[in-house]
C-alpha atoms as a PDB file:
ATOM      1  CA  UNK A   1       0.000   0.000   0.000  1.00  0.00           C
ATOM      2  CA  UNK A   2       1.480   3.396  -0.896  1.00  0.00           C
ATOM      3  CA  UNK A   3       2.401   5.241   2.402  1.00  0.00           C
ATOM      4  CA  UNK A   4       0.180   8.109   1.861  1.00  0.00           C
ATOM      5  CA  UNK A   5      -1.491  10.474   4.415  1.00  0.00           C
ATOM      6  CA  UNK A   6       2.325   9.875   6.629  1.00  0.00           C
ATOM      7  CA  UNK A   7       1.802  13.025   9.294  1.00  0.00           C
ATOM      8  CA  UNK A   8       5.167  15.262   9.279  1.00  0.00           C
ATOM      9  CA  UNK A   9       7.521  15.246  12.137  1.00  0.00           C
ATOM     10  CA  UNK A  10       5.536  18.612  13.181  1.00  0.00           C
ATOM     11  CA  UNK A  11       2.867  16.870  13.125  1.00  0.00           C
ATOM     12  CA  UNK A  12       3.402  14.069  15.314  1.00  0.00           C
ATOM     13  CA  UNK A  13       5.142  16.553  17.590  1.00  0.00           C
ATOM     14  CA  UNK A  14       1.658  18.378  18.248  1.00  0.00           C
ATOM     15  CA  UNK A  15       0.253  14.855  19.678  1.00  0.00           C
ATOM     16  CA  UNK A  16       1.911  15.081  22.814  1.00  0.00           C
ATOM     17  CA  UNK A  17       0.015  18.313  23.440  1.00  0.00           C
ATOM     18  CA  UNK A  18      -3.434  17.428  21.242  1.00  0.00           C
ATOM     19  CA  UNK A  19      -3.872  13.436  22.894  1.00  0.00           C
ATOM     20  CA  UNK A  20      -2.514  14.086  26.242  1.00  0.00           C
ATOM     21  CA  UNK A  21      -4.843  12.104  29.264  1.00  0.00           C
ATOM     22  CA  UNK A  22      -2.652  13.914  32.087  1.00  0.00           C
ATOM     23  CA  UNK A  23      -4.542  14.612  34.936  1.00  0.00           C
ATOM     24  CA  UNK A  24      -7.360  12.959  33.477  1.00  0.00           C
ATOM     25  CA  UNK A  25      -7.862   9.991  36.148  1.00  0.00           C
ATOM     26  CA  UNK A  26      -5.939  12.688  39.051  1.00  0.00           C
ATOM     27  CA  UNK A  27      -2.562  14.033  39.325  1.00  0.00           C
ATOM     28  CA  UNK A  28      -1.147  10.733  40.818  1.00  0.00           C
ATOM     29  CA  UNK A  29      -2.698   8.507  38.309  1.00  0.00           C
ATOM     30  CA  UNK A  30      -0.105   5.600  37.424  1.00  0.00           C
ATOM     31  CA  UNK A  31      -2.432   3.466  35.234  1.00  0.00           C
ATOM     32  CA  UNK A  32      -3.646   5.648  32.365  1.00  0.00           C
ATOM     33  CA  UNK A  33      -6.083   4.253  29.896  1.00  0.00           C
ATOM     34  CA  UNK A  34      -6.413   1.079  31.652  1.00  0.00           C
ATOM     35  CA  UNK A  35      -9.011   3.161  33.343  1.00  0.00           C
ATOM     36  CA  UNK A  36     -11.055   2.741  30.311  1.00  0.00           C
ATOM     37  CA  UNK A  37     -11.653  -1.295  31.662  1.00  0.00           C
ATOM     38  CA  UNK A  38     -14.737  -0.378  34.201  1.00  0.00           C
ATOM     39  CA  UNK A  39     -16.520  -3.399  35.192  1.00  0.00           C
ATOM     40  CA  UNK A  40     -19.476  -2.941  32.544  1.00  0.00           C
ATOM     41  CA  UNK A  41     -16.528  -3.035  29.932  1.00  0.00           C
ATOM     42  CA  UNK A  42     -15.029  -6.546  31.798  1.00  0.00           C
ATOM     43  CA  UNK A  43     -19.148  -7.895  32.192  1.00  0.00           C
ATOM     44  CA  UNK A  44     -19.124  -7.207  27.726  1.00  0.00           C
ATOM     45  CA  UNK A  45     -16.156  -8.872  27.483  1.00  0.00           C
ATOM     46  CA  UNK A  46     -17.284 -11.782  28.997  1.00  0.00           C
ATOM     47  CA  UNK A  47     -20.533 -11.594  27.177  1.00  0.00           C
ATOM     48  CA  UNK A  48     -18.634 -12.208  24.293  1.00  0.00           C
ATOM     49  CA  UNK A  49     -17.609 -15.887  25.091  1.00  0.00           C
ATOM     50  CA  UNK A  50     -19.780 -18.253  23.508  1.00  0.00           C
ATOM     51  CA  UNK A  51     -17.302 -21.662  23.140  1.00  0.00           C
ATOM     52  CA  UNK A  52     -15.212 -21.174  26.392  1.00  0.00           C
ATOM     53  CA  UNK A  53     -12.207 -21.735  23.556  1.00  0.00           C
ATOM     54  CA  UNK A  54      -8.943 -20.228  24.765  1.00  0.00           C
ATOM     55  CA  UNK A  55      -6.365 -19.499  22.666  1.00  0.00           C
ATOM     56  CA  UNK A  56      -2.537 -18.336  23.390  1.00  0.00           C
ATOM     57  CA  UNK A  57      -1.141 -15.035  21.701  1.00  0.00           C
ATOM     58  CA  UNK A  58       2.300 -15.614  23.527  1.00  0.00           C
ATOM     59  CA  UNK A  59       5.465 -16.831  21.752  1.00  0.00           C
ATOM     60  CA  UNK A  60       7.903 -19.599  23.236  1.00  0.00           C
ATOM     61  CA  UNK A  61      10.282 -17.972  25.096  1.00  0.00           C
ATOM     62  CA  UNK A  62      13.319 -19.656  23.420  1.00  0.00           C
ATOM     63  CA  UNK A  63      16.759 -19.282  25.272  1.00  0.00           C
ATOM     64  CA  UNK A  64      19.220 -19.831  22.298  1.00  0.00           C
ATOM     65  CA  UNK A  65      20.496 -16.547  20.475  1.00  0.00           C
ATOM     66  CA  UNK A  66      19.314 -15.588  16.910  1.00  0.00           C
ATOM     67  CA  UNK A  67      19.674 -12.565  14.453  1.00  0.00           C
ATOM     68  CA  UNK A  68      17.002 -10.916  16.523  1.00  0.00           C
ATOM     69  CA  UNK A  69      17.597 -11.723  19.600  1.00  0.00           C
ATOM     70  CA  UNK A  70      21.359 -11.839  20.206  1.00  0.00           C
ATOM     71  CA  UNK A  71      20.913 -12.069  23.815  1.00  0.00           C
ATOM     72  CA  UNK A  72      18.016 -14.250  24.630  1.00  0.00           C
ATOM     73  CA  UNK A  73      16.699 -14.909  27.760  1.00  0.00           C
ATOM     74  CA  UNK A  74      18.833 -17.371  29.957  1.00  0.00           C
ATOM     75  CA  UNK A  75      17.746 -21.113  31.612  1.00  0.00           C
ATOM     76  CA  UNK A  76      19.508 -23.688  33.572  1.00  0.00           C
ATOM     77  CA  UNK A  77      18.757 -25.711  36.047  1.00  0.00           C
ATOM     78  CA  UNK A  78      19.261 -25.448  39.665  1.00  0.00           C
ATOM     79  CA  UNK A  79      18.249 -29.346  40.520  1.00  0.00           C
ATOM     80  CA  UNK A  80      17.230 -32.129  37.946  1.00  0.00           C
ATOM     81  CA  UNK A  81      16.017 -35.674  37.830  1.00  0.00           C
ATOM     82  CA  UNK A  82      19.495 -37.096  36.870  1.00  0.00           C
ATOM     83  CA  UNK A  83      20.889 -37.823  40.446  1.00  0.00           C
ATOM     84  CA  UNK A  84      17.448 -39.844  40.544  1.00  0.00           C
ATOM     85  CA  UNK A  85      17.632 -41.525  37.996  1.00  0.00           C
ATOM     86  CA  UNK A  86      18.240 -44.959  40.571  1.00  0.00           C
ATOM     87  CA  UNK A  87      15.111 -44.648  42.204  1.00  0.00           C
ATOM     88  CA  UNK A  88      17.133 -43.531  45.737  1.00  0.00           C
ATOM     89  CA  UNK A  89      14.859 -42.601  48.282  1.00  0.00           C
ATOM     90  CA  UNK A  90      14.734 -39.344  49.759  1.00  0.00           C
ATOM     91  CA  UNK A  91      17.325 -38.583  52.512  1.00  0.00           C
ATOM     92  CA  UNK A  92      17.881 -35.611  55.320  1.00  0.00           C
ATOM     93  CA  UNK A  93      20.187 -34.105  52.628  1.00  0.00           C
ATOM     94  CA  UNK A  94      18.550 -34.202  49.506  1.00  0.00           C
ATOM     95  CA  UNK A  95      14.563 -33.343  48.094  1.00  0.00           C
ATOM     96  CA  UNK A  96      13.988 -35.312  44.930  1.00  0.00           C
ATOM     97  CA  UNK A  97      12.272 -32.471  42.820  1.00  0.00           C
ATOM     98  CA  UNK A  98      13.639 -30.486  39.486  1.00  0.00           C
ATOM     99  CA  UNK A  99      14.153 -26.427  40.288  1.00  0.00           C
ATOM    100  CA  UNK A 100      14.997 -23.588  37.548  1.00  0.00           C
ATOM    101  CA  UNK A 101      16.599 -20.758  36.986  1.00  0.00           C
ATOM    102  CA  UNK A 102      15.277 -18.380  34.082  1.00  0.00           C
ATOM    103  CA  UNK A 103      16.629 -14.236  33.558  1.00  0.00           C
ATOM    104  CA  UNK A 104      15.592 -11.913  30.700  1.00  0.00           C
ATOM    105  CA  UNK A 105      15.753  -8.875  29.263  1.00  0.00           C
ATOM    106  CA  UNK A 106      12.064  -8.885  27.786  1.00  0.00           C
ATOM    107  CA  UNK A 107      12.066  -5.333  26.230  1.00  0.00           C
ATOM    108  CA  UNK A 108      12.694  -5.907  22.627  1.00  0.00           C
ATOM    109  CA  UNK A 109      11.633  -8.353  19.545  1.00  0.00           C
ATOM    110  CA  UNK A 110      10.731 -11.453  20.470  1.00  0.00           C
ATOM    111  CA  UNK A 111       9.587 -12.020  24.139  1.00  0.00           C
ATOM    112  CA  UNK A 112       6.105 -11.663  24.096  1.00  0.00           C
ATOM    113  CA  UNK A 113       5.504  -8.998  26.734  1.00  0.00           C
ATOM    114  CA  UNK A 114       3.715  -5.341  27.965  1.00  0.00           C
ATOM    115  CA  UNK A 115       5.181  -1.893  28.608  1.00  0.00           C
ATOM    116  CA  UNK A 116       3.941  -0.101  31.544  1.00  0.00           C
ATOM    117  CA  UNK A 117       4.141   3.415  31.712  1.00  0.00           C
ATOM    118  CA  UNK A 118       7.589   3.820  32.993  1.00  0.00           C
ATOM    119  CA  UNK A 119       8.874   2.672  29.643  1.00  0.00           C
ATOM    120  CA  UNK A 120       9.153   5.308  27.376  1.00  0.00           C
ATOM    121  CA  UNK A 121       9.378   9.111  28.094  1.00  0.00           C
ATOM    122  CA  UNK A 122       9.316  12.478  25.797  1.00  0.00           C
ATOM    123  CA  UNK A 123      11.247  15.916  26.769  1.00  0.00           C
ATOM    124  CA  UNK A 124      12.261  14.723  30.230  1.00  0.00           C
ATOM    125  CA  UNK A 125       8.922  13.456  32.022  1.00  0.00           C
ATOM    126  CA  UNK A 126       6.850  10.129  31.217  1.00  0.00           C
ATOM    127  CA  UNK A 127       3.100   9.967  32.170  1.00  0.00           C
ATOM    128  CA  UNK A 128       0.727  12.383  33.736  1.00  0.00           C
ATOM    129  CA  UNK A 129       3.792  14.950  33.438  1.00  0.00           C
ATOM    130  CA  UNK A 130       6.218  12.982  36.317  1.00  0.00           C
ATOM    131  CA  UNK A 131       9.862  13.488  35.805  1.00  0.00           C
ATOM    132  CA  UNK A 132      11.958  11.195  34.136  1.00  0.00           C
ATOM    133  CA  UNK A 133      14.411  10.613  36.874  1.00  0.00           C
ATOM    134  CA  UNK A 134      11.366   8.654  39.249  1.00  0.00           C
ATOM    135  CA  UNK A 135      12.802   5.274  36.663  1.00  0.00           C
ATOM    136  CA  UNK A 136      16.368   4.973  38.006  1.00  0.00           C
ATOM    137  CA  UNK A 137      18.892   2.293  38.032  1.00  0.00           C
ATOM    138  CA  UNK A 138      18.779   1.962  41.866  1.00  0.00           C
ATOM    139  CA  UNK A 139      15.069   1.986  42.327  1.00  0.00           C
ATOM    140  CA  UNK A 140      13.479   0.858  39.186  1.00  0.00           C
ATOM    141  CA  UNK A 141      10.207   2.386  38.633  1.00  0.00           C
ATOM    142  CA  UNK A 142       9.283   4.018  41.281  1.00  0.00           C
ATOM    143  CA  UNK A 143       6.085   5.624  38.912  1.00  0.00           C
ATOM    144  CA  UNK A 144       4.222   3.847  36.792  1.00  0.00           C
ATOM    145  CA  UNK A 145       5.897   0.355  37.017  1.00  0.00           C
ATOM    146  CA  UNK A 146       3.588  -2.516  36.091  1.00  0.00           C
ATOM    147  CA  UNK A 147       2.204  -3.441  39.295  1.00  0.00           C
ATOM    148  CA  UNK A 148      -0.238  -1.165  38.816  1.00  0.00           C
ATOM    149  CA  UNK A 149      -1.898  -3.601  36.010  1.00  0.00           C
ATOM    150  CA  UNK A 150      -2.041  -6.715  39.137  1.00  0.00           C
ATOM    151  CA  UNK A 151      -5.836  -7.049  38.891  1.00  0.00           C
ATOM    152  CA  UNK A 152      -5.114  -8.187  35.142  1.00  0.00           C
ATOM    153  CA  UNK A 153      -5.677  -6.421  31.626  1.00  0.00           C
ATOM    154  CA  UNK A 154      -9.378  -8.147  31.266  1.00  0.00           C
ATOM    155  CA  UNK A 155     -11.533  -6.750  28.504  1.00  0.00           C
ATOM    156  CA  UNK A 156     -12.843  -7.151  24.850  1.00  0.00           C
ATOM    157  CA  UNK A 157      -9.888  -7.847  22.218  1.00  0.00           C
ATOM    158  CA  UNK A 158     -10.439  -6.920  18.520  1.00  0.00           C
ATOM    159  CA  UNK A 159      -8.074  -8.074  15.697  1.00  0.00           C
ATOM    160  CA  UNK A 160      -7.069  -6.098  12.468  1.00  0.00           C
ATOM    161  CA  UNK A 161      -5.445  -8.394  10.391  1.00  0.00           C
ATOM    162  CA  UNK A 162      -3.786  -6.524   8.001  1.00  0.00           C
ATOM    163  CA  UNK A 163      -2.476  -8.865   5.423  1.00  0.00           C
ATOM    164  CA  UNK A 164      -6.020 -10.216   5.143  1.00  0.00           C
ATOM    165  CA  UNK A 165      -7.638  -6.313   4.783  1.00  0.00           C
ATOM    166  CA  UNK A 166      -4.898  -5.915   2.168  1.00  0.00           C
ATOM    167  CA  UNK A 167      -4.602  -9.560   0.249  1.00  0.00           C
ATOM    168  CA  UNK A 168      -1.182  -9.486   0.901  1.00  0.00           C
ATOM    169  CA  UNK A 169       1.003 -12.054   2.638  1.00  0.00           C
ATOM    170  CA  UNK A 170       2.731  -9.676   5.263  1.00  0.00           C
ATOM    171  CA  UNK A 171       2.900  -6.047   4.995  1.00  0.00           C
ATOM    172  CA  UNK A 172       6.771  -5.141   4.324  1.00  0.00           C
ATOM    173  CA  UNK A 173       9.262  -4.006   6.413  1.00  0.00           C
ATOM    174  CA  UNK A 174       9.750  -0.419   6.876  1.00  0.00           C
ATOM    175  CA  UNK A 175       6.220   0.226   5.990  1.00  0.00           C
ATOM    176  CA  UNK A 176       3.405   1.217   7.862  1.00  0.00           C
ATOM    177  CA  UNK A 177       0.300   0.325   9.440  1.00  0.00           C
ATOM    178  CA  UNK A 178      -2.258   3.192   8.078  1.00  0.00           C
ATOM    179  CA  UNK A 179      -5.980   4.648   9.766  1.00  0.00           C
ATOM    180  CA  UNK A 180      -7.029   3.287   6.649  1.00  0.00           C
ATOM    181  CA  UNK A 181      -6.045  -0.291   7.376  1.00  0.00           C
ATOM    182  CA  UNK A 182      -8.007   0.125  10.843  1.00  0.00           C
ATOM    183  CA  UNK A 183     -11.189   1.909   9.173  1.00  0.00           C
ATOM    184  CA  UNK A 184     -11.361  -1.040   5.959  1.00  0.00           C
ATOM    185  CA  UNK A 185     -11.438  -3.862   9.054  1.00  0.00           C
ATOM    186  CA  UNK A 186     -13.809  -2.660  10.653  1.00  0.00           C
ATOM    187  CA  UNK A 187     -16.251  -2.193   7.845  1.00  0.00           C
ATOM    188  CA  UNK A 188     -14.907  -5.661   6.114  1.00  0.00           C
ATOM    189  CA  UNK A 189     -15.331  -7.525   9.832  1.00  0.00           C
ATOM    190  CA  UNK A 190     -18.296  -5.607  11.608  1.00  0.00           C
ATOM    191  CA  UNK A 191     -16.231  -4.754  14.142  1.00  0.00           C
ATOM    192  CA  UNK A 192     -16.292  -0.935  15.662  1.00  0.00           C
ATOM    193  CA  UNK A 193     -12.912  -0.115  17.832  1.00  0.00           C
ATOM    194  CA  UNK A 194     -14.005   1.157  21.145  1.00  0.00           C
ATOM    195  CA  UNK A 195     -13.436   2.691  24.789  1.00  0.00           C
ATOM    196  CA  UNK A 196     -11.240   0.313  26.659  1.00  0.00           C
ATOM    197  CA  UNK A 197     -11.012  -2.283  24.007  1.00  0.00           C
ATOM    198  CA  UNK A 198      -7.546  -3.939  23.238  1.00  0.00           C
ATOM    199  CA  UNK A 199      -6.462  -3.257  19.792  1.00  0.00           C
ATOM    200  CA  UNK A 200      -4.658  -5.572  18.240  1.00  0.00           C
ATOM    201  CA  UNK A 201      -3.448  -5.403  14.765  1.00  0.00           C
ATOM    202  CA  UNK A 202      -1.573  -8.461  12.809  1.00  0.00           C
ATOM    203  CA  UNK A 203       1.164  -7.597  10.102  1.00  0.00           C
ATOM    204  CA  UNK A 204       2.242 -11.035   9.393  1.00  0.00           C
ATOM    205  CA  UNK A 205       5.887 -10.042  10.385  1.00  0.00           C
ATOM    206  CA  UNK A 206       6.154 -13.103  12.516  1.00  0.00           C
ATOM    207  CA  UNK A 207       4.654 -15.174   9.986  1.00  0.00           C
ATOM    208  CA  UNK A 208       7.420 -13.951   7.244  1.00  0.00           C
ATOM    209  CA  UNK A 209       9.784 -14.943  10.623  1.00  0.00           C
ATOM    210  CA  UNK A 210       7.964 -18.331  10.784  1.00  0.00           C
ATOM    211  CA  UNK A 211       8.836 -18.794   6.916  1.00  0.00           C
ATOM    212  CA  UNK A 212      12.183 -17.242   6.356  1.00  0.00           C
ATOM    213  CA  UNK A 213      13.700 -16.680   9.305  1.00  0.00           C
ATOM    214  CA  UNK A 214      15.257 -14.266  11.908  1.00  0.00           C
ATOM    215  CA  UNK A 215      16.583 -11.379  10.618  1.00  0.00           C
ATOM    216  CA  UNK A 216      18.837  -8.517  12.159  1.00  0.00           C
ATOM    217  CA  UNK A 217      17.159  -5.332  13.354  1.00  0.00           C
ATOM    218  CA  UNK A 218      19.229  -3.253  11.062  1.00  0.00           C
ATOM    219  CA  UNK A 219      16.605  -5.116   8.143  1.00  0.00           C
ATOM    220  CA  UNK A 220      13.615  -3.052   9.740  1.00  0.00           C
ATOM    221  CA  UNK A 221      10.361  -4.223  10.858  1.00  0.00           C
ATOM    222  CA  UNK A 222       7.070  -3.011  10.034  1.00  0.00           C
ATOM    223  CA  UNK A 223       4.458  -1.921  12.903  1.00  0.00           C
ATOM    224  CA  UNK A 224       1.988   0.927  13.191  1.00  0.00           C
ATOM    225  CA  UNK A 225       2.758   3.881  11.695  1.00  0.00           C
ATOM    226  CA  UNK A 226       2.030   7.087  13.929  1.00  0.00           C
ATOM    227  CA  UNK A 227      -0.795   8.280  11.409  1.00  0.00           C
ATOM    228  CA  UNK A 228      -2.936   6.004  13.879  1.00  0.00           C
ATOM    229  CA  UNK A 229      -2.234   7.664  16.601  1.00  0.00           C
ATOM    230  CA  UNK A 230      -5.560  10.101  16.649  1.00  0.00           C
ATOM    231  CA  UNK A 231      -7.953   6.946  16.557  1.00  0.00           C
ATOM    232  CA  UNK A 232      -5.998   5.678  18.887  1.00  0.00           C
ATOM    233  CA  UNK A 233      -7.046   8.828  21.084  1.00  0.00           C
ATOM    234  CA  UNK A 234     -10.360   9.316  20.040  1.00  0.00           C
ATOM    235  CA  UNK A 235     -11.538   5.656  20.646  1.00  0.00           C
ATOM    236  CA  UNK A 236     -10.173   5.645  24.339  1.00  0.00           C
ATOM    237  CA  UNK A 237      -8.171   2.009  23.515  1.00  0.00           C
ATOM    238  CA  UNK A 238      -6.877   0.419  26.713  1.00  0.00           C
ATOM    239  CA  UNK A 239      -3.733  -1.430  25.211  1.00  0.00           C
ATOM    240  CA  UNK A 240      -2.659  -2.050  21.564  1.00  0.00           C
ATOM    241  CA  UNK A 241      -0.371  -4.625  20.451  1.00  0.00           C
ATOM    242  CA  UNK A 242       0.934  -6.255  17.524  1.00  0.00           C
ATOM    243  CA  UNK A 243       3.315  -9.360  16.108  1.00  0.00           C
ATOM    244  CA  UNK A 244       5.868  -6.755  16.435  1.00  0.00           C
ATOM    245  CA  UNK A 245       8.021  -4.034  18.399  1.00  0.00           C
ATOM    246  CA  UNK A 246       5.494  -2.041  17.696  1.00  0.00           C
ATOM    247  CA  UNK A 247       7.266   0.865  15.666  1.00  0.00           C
ATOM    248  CA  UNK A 248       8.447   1.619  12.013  1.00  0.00           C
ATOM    249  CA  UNK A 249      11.934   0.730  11.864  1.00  0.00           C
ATOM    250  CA  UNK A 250      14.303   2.413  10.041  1.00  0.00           C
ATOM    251  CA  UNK A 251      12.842   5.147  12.415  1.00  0.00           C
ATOM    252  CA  UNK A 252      10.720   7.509  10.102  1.00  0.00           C
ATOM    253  CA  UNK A 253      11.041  10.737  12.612  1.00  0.00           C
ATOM    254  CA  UNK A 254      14.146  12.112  13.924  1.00  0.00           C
ATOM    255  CA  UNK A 255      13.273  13.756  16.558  1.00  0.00           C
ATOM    256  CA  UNK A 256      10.443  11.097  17.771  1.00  0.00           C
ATOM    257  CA  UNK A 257      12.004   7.688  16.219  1.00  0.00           C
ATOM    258  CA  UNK A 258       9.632   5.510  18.290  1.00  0.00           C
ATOM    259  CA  UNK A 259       6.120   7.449  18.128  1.00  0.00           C
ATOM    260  CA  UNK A 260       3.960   5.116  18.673  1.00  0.00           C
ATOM    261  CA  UNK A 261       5.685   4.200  22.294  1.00  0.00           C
ATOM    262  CA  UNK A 262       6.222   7.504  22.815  1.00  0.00           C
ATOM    263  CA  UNK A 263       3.032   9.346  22.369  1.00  0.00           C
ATOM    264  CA  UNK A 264       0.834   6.260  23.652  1.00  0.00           C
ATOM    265  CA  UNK A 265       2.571   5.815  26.675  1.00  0.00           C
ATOM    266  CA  UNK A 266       4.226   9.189  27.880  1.00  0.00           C
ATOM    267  CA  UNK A 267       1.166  10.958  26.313  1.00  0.00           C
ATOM    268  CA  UNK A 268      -1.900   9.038  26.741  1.00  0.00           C
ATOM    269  CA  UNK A 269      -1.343   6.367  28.886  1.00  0.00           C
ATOM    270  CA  UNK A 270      -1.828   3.875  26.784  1.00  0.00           C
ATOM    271  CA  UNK A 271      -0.060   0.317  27.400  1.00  0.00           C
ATOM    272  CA  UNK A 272       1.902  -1.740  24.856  1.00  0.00           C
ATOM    273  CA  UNK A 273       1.956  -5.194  23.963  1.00  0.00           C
ATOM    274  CA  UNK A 274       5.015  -6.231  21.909  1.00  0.00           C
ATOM    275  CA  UNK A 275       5.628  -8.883  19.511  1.00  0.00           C
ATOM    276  CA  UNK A 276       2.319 -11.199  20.483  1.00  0.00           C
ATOM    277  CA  UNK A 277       1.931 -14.454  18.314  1.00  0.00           C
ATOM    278  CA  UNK A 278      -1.623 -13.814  16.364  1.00  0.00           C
ATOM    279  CA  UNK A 279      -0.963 -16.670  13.992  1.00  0.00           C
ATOM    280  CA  UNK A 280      -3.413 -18.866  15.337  1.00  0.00           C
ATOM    281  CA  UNK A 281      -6.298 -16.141  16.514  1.00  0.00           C
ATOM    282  CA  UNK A 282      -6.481 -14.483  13.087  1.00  0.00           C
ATOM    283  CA  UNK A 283      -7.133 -18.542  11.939  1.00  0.00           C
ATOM    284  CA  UNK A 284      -9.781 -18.887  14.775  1.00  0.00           C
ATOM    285  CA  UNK A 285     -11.526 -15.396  13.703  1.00  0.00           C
ATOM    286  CA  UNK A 286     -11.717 -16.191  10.044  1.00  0.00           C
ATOM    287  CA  UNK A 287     -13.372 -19.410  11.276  1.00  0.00           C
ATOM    288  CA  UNK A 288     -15.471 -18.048  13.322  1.00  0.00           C
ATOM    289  CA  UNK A 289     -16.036 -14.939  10.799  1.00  0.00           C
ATOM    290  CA  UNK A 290     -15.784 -12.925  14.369  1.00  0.00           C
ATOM    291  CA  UNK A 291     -12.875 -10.524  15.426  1.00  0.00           C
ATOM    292  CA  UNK A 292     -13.959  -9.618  18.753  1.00  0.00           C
ATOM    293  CA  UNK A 293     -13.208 -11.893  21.566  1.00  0.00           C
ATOM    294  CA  UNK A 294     -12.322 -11.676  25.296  1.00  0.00           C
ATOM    295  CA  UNK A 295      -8.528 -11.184  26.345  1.00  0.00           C
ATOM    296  CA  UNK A 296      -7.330 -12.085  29.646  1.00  0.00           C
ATOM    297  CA  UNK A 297      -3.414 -10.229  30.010  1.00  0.00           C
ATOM    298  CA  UNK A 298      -1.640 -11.341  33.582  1.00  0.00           C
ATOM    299  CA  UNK A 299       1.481  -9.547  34.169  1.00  0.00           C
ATOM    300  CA  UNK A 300       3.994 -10.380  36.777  1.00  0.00           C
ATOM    301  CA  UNK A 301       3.898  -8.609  40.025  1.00  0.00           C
ATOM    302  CA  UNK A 302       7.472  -7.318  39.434  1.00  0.00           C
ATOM    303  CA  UNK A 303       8.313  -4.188  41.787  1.00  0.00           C
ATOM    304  CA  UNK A 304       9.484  -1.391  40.432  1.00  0.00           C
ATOM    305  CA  UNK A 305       9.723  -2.827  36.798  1.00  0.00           C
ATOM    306  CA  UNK A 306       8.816  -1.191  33.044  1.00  0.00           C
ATOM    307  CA  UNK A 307       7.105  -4.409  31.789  1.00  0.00           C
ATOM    308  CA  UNK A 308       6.587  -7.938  32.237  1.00  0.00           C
ATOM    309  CA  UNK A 309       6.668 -11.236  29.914  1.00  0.00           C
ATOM    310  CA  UNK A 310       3.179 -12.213  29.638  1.00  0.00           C
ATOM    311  CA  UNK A 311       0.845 -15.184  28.034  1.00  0.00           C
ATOM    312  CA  UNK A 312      -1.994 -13.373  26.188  1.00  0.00           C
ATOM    313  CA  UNK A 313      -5.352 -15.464  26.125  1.00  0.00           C
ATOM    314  CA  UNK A 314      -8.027 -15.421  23.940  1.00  0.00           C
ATOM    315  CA  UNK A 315     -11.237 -16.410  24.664  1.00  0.00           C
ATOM    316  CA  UNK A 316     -13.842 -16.813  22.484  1.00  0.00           C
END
């Protein structure tokens, strides 16, 4: 699709001002549009489950290294099952049981996981206007760290899938995500994108990853591009997410290279899910000829943290 309609860099600049939710849920609000999830919008969410079929949007965490992912997450174990391998019986010494030990860095482009609001930040603050300096090396997040999502991300899910919109196999790297894209699925799928929904939109970037391969950032990615950015105000979204990072790389701003973290998060408070698996939930909508569904999102309670790896659930 030719990339027209791309907002300038002025433009994109005015959003911070134009799509701010500061102060909009109090001065001390570490949430943000997560406020949009009353419990009407969690009781039509669940009125939306007719099979009780649950399906996973979360990719294997993998612990070997690859082109994108050059330091992967790291496993071993602690205890295993080989010194049992005899059958001994359990002594004052020993337990007979298996124990792990897993680390990650889950910020970036392949661990399946959310940004809080502590993530990102624009001209020195992050959101609702706090200073940058509450996220520090010795205290973590001492704003807006994900804790503040432990009752669970629990509301209606809908799913643009691009590729299908456009009757293309995955849209290419570098390119964008348009309104347009958003605005044709919803009058294709009968779908309308609402207040506190989760958008999710499918590019079929891990699909081309599924086919061909890893490739090195420096390649690009595709993701939205920050011409979506006013629907993503005006509908009052909770959370979007994609199969991807979640912004246009090569960067297509200089002075904002990742807008769509930047002005959702610092701006208006909305969360991020990065690099979800929608391979087998676009298949289970296209059965179903249905693109709404319930989403159940559990992050860890990690203090003081920018994000969490998390297992996305469908439910339909």
């Amino acid at each position: 699709m030719p990339q027209a309609n791309i907002p300038s860099e002025d433009e994109v600049l005015s959003y911070f001002d134009k799509f701010s939710n500061w102060g909009k849920w109090g001065d001390d609000d570490e949430l943000g549009a997560p406020n949009y999830i009353t419990p009407a919008k969690v009781k039509q969410a669940i009125a939306t489950v007719q099979e009780g079929v649950r399906i996973s949007m979360s990719r294997t965490v993998s612990f070997e290294p690859s082109l994108d992912a050059p330091a992967p997450p790291v496993h071993f174990m602690v205890e295993s099952g080989e010194g049992w391998a005899s059958g001994d019986k359990v002594s004052s010494r020993a337990f007979p049981a298996a124990t792990d030990y897993f680390g990650m860095i889950f910020h970036g482009y392949t661990v399946t996981h959310v940004d809080a609001l502590s993530h990102f930040f624009w001209d020195g603050k992050t959101y609702n206007g706090k200073p940058a300096h509450l996220v520090s090396t010795s205290l973590g997040a001492t704003f807006g760290s994900v804790e503040e999502a432990s009752e669970g991300i629990i509301t209606r899910a809908v799913l643009v899938d691009v590729p299908m919109i456009r009757g293309i196999d995955w849209v290419e790297r570098g390119e964008g995500v348009m309104i347009d894209d958003i605005l044709a699925a919803e009058e294709r799928c009968g779908f309308k994108v609402e207040e506190g929904d989760v958008l999710l939109i499918r590019t079929g970037q891990l699909h081309r990853r599924n086919m061909e391969g890893p490739v090195d950032r420096a390649a690009g990615s595709t993701a939205c591009q920050a011409s979506v950015l006013p629907l993503f105000y005006e509908r009052g979204i909770a959370m979007m997410g994609s199969d991807t990072g979640n912004d246009v790389n090569p960067p297509q701003y200089e002075k904002v290279p990742s807008p769509i973290h930047q002005v959702s998060i610092t701006a208006m408070g909305v969360w991020i899910l990065d690099n979800a698996d929608l391979e087998a939930v676009s298949e289970a909508c296209k059965e179903r000829n249905r693109w709404e569904f319930m989403i159940s999102i559990g992050p860890l309670r990690l203090h003081n943290t920018t994000g969490s790896p998390v297992n996305p659930i469908a439910i339909f």
